[in-house]
C-alpha atoms as a PDB file:
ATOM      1  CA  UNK A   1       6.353   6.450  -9.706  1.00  0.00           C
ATOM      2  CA  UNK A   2       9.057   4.168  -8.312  1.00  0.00           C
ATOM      3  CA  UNK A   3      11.278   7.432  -8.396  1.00  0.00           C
ATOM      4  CA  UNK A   4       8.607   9.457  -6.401  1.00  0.00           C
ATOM      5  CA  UNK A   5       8.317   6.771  -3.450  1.00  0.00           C
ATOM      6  CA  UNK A   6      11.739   6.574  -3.691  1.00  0.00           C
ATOM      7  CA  UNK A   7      12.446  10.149  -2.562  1.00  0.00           C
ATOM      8  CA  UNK A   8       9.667  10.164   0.207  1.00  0.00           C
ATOM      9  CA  UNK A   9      10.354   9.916   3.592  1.00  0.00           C
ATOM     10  CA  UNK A  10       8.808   7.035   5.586  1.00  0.00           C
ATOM     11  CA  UNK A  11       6.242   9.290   7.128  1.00  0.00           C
ATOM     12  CA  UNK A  12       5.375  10.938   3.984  1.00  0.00           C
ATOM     13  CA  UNK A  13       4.693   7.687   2.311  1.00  0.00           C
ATOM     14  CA  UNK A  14       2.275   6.566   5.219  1.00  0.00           C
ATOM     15  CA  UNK A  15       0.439  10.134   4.826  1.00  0.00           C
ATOM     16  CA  UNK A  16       0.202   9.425   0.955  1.00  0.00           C
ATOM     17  CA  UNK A  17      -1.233   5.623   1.384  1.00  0.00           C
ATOM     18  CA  UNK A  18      -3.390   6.850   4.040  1.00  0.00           C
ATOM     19  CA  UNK A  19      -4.655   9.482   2.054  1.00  0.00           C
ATOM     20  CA  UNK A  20      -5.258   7.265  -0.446  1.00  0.00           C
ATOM     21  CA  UNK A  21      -7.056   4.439   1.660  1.00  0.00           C
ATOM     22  CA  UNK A  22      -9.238   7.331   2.540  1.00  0.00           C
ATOM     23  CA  UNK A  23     -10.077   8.384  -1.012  1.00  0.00           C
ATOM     24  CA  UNK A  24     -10.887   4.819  -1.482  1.00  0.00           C
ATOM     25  CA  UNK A  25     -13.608   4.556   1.295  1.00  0.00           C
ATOM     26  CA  UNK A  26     -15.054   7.713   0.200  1.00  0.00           C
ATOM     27  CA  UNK A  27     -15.808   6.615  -2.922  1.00  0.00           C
ATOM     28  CA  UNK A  28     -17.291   3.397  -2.489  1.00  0.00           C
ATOM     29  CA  UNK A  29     -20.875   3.563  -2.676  1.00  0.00           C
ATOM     30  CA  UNK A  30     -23.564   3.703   0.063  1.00  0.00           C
ATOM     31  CA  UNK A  31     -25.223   0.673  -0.649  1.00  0.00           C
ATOM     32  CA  UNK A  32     -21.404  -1.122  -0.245  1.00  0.00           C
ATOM     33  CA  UNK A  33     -21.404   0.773   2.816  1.00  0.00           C
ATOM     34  CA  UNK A  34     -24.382  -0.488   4.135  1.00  0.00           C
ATOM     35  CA  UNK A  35     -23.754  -3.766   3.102  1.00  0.00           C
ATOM     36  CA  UNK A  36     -24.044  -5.618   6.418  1.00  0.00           C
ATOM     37  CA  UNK A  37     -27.567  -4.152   7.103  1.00  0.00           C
ATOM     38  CA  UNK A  38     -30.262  -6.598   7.319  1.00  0.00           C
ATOM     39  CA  UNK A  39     -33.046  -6.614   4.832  1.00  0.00           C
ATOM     40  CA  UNK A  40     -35.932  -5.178   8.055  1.00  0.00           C
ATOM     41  CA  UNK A  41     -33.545  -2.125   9.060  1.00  0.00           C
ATOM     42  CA  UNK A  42     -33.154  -1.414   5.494  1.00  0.00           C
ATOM     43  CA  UNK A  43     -37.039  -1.439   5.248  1.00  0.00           C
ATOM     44  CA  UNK A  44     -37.260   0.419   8.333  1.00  0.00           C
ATOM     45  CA  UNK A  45     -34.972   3.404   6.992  1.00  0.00           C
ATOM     46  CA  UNK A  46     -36.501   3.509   3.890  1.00  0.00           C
ATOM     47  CA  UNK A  47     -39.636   4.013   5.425  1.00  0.00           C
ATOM     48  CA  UNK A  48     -38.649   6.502   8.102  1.00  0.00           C
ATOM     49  CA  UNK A  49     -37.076   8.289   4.664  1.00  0.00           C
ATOM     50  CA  UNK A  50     -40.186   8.888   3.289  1.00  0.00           C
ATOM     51  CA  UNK A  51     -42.009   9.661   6.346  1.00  0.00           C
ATOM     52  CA  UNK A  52     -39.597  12.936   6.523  1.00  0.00           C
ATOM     53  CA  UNK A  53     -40.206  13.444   3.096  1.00  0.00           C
ATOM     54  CA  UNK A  54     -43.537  14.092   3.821  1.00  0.00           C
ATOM     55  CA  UNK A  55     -45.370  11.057   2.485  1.00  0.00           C
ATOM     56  CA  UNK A  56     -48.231   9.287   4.675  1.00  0.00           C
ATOM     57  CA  UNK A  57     -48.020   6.222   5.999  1.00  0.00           C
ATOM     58  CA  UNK A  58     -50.940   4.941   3.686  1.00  0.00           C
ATOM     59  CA  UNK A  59     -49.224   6.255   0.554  1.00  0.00           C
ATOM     60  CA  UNK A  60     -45.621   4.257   1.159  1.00  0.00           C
ATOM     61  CA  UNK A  61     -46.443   0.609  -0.047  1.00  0.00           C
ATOM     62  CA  UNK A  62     -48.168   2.321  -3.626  1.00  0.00           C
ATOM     63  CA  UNK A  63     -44.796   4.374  -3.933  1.00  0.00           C
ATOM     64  CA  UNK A  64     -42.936   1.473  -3.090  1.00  0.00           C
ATOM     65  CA  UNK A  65     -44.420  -0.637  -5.610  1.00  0.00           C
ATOM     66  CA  UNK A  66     -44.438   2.196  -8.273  1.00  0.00           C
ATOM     67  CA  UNK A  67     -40.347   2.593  -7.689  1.00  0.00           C
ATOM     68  CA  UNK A  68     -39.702  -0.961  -7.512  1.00  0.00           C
ATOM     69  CA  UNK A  69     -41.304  -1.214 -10.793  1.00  0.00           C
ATOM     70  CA  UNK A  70     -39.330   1.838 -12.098  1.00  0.00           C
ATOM     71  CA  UNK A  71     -35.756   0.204 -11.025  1.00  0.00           C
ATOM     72  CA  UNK A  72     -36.375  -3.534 -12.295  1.00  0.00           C
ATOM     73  CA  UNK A  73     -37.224  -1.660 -15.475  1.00  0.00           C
ATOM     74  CA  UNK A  74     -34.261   0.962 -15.444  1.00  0.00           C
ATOM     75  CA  UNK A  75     -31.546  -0.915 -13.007  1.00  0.00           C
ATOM     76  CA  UNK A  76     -28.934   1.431 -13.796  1.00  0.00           C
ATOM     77  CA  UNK A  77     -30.549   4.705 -13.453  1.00  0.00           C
ATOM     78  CA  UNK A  78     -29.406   7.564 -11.066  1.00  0.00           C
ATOM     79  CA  UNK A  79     -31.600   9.200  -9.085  1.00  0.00           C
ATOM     80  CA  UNK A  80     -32.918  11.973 -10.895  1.00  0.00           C
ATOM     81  CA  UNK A  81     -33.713   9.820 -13.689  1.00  0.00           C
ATOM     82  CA  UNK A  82     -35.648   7.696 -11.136  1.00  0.00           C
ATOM     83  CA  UNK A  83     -37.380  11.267 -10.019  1.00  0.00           C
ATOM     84  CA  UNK A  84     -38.656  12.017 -13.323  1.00  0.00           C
ATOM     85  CA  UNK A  85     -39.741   8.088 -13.713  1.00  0.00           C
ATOM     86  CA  UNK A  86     -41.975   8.649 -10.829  1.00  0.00           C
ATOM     87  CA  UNK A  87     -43.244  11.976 -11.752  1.00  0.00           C
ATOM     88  CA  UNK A  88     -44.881  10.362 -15.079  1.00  0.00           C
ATOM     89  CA  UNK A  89     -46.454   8.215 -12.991  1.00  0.00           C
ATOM     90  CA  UNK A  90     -47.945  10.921 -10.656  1.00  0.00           C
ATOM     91  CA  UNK A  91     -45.597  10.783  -7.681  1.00  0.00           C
ATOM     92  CA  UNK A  92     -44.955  15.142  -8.360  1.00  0.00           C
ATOM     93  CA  UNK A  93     -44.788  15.878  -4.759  1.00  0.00           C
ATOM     94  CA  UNK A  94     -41.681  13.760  -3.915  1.00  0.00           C
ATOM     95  CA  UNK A  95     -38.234  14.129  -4.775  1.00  0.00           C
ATOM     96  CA  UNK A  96     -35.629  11.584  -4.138  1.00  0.00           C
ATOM     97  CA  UNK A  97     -32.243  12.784  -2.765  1.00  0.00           C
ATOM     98  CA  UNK A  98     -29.559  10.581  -3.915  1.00  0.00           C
ATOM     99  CA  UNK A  99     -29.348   8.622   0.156  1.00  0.00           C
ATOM    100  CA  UNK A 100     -33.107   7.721  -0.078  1.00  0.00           C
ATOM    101  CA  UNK A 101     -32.634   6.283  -3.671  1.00  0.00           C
ATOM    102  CA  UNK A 102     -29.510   4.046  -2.722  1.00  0.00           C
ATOM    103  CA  UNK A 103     -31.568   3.168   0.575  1.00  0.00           C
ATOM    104  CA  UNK A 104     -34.528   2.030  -1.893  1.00  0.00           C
ATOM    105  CA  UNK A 105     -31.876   0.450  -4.151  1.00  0.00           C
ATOM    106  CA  UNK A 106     -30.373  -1.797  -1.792  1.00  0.00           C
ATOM    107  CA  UNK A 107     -33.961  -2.770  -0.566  1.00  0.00           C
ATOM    108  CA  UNK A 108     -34.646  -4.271  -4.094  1.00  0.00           C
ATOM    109  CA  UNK A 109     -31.296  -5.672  -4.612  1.00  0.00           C
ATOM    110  CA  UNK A 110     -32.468  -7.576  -1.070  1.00  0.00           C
ATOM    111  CA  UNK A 111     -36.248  -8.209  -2.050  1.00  0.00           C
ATOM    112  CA  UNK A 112     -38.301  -5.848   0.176  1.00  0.00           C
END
């Protein structure tokens, strides 16, 4: 590695630790990236989520319950697994995409 740098120009070396800074950020995840989001807008989005999703207003607190539930009792599960959690308990006409589930996440982490 020390060879590599070494060789590289100073320009080339920026474009290879920016590249890399880059990589970084991409892969951290989104609730790190919406870390500095208050506990109401994270509510808020959540909600709005759903609402696209198709789910009525009075149905959102019983789904929020039901997946609260489902990630105290499975903390490290991914999103499908959460999907098929809340399909056994009758929630069959909602899929989470993988946003909406860190969004719900990070709203449990926080407390609701």
């Amino acid at each position: 590695m020390v060879d590599l740098i070494d060789n590289l120009s100073k320009i080339e070396l920026a474009r290879l630790l920016c590249e890399m800074l880059r990589r970084v950020r991409n892969n951290q995840s989104y609730t790190q990236r919406i870390g500095r989001t208050d506990l109401h807008e994270l509510n808020q989005i959540l909600i709005e989520r759903l609402k696209e999703k198709g789910m009525g207003s009075g149905e959102i607190p019983g789904f929020i319950r039901n997946l609260t539930n489902a990630l105290l009792a499975n903390p490290h599960s991914n999103h499908l697994h959460m999907n098929e959690e809340l399909h056994l308990l009758g929630w069959h006409d909602l899929d989470l995409d993988y946003r909406t589930f860190e969004v719900a996440r990070a709203c449990c982490e926080r407390g609701f």
